[in-house]
PDB file of N, CA and C in Angstrom:
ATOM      1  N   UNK A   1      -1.712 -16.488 -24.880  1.00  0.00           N
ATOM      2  CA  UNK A   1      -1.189 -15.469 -24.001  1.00  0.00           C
ATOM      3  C   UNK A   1       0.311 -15.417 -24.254  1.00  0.00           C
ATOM      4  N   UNK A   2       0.912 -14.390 -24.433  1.00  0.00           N
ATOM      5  CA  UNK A   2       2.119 -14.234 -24.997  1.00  0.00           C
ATOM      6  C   UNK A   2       3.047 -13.255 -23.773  1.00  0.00           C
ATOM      7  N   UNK A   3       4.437 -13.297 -23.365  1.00  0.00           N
ATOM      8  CA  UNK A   3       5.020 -12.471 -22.803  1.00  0.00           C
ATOM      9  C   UNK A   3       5.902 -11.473 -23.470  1.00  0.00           C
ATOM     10  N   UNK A   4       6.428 -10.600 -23.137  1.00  0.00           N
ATOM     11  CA  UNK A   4       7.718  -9.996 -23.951  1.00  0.00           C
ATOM     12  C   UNK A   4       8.796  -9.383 -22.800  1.00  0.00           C
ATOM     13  N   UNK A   5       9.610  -9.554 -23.164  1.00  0.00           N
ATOM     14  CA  UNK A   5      10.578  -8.731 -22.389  1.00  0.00           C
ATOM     15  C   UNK A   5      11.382  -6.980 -22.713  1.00  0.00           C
ATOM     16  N   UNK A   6      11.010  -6.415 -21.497  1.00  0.00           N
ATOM     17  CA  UNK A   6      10.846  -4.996 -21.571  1.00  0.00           C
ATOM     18  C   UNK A   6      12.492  -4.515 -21.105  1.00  0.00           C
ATOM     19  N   UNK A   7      12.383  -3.386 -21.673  1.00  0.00           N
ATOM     20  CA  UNK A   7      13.904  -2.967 -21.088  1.00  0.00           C
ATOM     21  C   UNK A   7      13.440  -1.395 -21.261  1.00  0.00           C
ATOM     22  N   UNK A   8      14.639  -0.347 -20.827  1.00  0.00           N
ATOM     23  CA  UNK A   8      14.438   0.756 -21.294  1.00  0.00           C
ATOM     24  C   UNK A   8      15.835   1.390 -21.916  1.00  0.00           C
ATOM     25  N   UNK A   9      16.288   1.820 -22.558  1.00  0.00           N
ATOM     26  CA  UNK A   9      16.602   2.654 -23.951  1.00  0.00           C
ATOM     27  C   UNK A   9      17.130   3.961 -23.664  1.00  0.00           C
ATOM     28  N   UNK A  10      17.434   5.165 -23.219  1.00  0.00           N
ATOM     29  CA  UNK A  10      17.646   6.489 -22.989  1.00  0.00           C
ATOM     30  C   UNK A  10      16.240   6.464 -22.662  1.00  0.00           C
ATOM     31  N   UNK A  11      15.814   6.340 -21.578  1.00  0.00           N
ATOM     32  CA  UNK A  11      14.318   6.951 -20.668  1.00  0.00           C
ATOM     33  C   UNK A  11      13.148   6.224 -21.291  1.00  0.00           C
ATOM     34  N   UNK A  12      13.327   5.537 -22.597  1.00  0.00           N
ATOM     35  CA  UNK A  12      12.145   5.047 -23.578  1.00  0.00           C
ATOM     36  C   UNK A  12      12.142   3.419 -23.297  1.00  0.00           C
ATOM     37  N   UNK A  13      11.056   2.560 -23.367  1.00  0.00           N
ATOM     38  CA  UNK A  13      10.780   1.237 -23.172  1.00  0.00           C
ATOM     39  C   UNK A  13      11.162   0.593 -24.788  1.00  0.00           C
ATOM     40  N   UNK A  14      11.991  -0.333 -24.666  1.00  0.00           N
ATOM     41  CA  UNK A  14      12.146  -1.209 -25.514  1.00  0.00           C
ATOM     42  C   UNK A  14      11.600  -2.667 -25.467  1.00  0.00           C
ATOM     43  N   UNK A  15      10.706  -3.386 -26.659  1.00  0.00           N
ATOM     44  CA  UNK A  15      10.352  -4.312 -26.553  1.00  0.00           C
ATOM     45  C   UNK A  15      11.613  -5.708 -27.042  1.00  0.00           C
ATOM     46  N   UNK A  16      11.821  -6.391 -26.374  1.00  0.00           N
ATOM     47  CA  UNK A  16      12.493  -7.537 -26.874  1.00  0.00           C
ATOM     48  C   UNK A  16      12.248  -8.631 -27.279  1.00  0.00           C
ATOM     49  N   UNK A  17      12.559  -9.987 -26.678  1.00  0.00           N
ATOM     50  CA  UNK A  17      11.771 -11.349 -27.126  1.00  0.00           C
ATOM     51  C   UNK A  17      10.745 -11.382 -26.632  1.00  0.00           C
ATOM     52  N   UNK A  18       9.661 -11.441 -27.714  1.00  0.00           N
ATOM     53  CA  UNK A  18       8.073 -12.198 -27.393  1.00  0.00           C
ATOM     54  C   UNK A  18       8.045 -14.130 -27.564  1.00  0.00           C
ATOM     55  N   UNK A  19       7.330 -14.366 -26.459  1.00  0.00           N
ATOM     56  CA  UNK A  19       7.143 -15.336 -26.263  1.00  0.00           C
ATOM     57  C   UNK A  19       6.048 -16.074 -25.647  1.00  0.00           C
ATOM     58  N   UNK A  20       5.103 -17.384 -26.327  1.00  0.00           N
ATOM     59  CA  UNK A  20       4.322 -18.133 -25.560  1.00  0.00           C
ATOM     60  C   UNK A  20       4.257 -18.564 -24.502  1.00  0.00           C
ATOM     61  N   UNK A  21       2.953 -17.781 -23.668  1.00  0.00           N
ATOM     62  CA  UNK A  21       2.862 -18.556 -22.317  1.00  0.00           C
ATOM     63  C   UNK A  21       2.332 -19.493 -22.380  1.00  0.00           C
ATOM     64  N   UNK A  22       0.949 -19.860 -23.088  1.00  0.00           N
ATOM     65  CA  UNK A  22      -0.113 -20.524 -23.198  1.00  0.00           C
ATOM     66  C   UNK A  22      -0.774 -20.357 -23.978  1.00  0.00           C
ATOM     67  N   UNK A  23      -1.865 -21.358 -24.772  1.00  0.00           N
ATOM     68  CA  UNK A  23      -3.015 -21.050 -25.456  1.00  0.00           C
ATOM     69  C   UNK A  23      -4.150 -20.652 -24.456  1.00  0.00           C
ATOM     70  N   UNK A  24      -5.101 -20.312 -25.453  1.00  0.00           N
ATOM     71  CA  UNK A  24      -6.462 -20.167 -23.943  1.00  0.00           C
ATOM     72  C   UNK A  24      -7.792 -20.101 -25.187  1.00  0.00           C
ATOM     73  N   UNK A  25      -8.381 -20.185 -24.723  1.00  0.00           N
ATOM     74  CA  UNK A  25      -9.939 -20.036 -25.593  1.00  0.00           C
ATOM     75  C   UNK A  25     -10.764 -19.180 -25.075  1.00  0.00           C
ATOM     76  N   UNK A  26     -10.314 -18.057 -24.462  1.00  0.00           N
ATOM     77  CA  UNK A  26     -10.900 -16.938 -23.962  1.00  0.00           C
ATOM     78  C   UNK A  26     -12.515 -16.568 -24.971  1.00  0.00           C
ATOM     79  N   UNK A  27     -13.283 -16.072 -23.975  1.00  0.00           N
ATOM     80  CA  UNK A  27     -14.788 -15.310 -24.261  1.00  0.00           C
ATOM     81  C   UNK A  27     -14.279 -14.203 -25.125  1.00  0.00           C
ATOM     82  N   UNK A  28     -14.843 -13.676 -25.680  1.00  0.00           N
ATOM     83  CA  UNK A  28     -15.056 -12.893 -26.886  1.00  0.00           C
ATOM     84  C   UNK A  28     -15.079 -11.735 -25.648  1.00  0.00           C
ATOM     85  N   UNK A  29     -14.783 -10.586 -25.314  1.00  0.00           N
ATOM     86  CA  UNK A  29     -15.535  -9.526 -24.841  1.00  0.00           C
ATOM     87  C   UNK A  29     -14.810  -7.991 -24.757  1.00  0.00           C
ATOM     88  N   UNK A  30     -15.648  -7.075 -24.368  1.00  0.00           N
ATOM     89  CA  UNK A  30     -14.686  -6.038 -24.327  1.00  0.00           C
ATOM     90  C   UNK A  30     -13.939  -5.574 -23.303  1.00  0.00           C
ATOM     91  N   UNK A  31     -14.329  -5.545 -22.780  1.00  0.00           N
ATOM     92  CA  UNK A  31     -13.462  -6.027 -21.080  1.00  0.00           C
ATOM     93  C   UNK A  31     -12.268  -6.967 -20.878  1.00  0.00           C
ATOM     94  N   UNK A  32     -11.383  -7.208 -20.054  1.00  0.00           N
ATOM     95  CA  UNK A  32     -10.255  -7.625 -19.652  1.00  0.00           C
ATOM     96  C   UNK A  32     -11.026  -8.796 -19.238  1.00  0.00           C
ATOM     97  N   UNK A  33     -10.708 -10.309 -19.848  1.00  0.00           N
ATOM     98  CA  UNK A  33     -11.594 -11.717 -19.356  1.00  0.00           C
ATOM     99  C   UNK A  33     -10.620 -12.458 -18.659  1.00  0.00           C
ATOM    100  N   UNK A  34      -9.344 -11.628 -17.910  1.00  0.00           N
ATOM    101  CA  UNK A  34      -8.451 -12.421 -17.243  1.00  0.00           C
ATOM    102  C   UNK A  34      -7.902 -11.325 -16.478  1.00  0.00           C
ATOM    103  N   UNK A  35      -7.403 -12.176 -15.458  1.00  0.00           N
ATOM    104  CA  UNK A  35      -6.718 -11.078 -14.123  1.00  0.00           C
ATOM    105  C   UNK A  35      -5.141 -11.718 -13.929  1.00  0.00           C
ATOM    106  N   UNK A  36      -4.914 -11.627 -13.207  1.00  0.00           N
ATOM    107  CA  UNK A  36      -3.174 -12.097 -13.408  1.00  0.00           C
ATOM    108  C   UNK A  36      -2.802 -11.677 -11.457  1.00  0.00           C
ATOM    109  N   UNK A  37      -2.772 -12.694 -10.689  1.00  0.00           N
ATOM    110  CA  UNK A  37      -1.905 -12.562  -9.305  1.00  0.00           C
ATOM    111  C   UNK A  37      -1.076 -11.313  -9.679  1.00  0.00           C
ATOM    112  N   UNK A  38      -0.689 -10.756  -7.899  1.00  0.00           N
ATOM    113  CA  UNK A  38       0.200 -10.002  -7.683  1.00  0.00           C
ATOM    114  C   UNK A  38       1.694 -10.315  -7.806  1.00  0.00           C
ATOM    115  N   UNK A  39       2.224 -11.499  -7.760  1.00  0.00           N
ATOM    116  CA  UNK A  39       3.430 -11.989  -8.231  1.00  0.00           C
ATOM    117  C   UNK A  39       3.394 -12.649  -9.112  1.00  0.00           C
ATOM    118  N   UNK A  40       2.088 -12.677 -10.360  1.00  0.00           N
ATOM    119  CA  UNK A  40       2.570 -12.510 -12.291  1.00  0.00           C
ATOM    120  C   UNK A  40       2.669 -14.193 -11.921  1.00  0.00           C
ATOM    121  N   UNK A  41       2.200 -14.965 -10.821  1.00  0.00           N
ATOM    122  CA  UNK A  41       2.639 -16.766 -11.333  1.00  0.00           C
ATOM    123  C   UNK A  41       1.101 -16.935 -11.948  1.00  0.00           C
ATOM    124  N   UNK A  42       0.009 -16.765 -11.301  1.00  0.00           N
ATOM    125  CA  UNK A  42      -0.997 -16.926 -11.649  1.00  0.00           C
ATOM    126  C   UNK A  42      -2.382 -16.314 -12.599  1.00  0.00           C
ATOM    127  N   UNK A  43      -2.831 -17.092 -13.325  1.00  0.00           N
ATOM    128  CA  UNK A  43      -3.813 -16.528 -14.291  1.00  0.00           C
ATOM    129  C   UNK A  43      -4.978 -16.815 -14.179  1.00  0.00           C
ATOM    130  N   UNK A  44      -6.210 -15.922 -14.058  1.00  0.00           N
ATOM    131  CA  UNK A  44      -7.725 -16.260 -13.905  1.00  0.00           C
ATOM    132  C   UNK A  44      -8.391 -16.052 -15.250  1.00  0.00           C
ATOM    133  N   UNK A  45      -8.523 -16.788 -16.071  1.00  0.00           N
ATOM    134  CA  UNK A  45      -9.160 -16.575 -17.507  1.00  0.00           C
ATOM    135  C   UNK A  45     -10.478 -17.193 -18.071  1.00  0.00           C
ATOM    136  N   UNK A  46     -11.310 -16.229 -18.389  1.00  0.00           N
ATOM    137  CA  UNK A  46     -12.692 -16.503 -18.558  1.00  0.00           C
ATOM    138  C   UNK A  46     -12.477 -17.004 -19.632  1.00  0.00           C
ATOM    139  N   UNK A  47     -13.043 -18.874 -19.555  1.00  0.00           N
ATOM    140  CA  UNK A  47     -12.949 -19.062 -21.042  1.00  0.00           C
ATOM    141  C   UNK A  47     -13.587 -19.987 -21.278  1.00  0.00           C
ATOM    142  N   UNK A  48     -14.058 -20.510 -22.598  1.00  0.00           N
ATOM    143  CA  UNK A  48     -14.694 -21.455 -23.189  1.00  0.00           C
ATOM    144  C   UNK A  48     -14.412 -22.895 -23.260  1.00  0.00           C
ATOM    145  N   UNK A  49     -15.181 -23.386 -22.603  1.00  0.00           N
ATOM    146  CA  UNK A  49     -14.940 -24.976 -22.894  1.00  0.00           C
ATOM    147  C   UNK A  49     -14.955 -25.643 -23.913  1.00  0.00           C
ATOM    148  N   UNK A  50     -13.849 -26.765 -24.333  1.00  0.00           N
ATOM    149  CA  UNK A  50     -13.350 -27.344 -25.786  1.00  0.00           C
ATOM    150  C   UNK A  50     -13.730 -28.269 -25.151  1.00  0.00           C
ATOM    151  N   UNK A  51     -15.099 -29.114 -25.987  1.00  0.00           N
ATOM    152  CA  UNK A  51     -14.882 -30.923 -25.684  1.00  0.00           C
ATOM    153  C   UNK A  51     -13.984 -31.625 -26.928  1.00  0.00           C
ATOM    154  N   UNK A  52     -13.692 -32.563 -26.437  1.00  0.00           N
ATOM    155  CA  UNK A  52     -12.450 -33.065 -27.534  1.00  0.00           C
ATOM    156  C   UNK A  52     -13.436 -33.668 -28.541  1.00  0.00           C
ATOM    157  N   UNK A  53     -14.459 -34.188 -28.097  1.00  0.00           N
ATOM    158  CA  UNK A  53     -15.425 -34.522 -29.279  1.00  0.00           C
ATOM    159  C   UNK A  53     -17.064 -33.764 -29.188  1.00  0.00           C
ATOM    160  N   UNK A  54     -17.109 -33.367 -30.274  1.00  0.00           N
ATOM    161  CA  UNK A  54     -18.609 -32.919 -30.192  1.00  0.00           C
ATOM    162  C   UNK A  54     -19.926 -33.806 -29.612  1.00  0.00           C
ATOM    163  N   UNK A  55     -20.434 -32.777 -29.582  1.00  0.00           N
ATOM    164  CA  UNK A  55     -21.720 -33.364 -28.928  1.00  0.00           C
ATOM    165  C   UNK A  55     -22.853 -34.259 -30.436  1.00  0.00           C
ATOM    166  N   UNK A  56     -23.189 -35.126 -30.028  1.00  0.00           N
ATOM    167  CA  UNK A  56     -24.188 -35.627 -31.142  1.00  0.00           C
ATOM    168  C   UNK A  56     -24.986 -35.282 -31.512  1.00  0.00           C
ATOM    169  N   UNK A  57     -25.335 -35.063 -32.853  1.00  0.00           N
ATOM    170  CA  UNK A  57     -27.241 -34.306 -33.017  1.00  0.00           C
ATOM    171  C   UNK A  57     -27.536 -35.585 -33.395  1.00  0.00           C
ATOM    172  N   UNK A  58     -28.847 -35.696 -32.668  1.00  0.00           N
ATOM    173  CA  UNK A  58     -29.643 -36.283 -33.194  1.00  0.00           C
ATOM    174  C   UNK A  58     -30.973 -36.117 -33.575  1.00  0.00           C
ATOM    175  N   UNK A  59     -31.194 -36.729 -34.548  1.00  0.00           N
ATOM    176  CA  UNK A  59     -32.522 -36.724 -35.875  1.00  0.00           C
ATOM    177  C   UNK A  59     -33.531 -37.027 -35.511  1.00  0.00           C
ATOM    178  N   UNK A  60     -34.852 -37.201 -35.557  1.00  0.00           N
ATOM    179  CA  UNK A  60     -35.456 -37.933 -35.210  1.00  0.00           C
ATOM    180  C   UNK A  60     -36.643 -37.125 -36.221  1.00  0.00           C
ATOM    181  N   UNK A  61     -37.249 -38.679 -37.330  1.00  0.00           N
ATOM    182  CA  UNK A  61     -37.835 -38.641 -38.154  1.00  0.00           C
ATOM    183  C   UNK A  61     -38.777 -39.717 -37.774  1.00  0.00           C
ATOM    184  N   UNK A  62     -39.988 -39.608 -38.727  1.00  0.00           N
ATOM    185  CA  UNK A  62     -41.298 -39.661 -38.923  1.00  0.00           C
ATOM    186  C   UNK A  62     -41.982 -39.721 -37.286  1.00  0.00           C
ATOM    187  N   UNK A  63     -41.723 -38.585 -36.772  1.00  0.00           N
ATOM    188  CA  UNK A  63     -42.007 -38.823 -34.988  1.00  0.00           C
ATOM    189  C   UNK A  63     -43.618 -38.343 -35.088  1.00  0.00           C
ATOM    190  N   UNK A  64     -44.295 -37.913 -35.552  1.00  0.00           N
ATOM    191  CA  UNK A  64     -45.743 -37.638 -35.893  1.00  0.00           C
ATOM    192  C   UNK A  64     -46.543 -38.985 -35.608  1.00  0.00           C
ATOM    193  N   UNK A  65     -46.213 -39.758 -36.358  1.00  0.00           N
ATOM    194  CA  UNK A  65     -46.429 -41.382 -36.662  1.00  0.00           C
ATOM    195  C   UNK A  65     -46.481 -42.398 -35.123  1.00  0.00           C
ATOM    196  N   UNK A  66     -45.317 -41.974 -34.401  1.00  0.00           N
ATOM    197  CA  UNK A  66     -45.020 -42.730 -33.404  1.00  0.00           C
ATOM    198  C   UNK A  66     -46.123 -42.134 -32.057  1.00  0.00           C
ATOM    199  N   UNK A  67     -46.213 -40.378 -32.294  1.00  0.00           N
ATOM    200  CA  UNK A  67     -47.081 -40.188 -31.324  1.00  0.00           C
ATOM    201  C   UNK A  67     -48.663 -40.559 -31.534  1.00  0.00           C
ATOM    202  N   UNK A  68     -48.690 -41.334 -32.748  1.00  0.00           N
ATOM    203  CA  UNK A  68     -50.184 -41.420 -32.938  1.00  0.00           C
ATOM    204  C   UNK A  68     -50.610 -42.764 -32.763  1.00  0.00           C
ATOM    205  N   UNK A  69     -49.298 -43.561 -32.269  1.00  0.00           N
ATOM    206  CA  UNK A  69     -49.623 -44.740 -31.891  1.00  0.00           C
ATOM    207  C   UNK A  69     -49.665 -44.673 -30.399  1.00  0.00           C
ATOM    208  N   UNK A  70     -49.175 -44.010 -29.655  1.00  0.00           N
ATOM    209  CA  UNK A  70     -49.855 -43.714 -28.406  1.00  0.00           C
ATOM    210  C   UNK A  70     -51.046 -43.108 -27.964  1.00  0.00           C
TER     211      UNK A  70
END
């Protein structure tokens, strides 16, 4: 999420310094996946959970075998 600072020019908007608010891992969508408070402190952002480590797969071979011993 990035800010910039706005000004205006003879009647026209000028963009100035852009700058980092935050990262985010926002949902993919077409719609607006974040809302923003009426005094701009706060952010509501639909987003994806990062585990710091993946989840494990696990394998599980010759399992045919094992159910036929039950």
């Amino acid at each position: 999420m990035t800010a910039a600072e706005i000004s205006e020019r003879k009647e026209s908007p000028v963009v100035g310094k852009i700058h980092a608010l935050f990262r985010t891992h926002r949902v993919p969508s077409p719609s607006w996946p974040y809302d923003v408070s009426a005094d701009g402190n706060l952010f509501l952002i639909n987003s994806m959970l990062q585990s710091a480590v993946p989840d494990p797969i696990t394998l599980v071979v010759n399992w045919d075998a094992e159910l036929k011993k039950r």
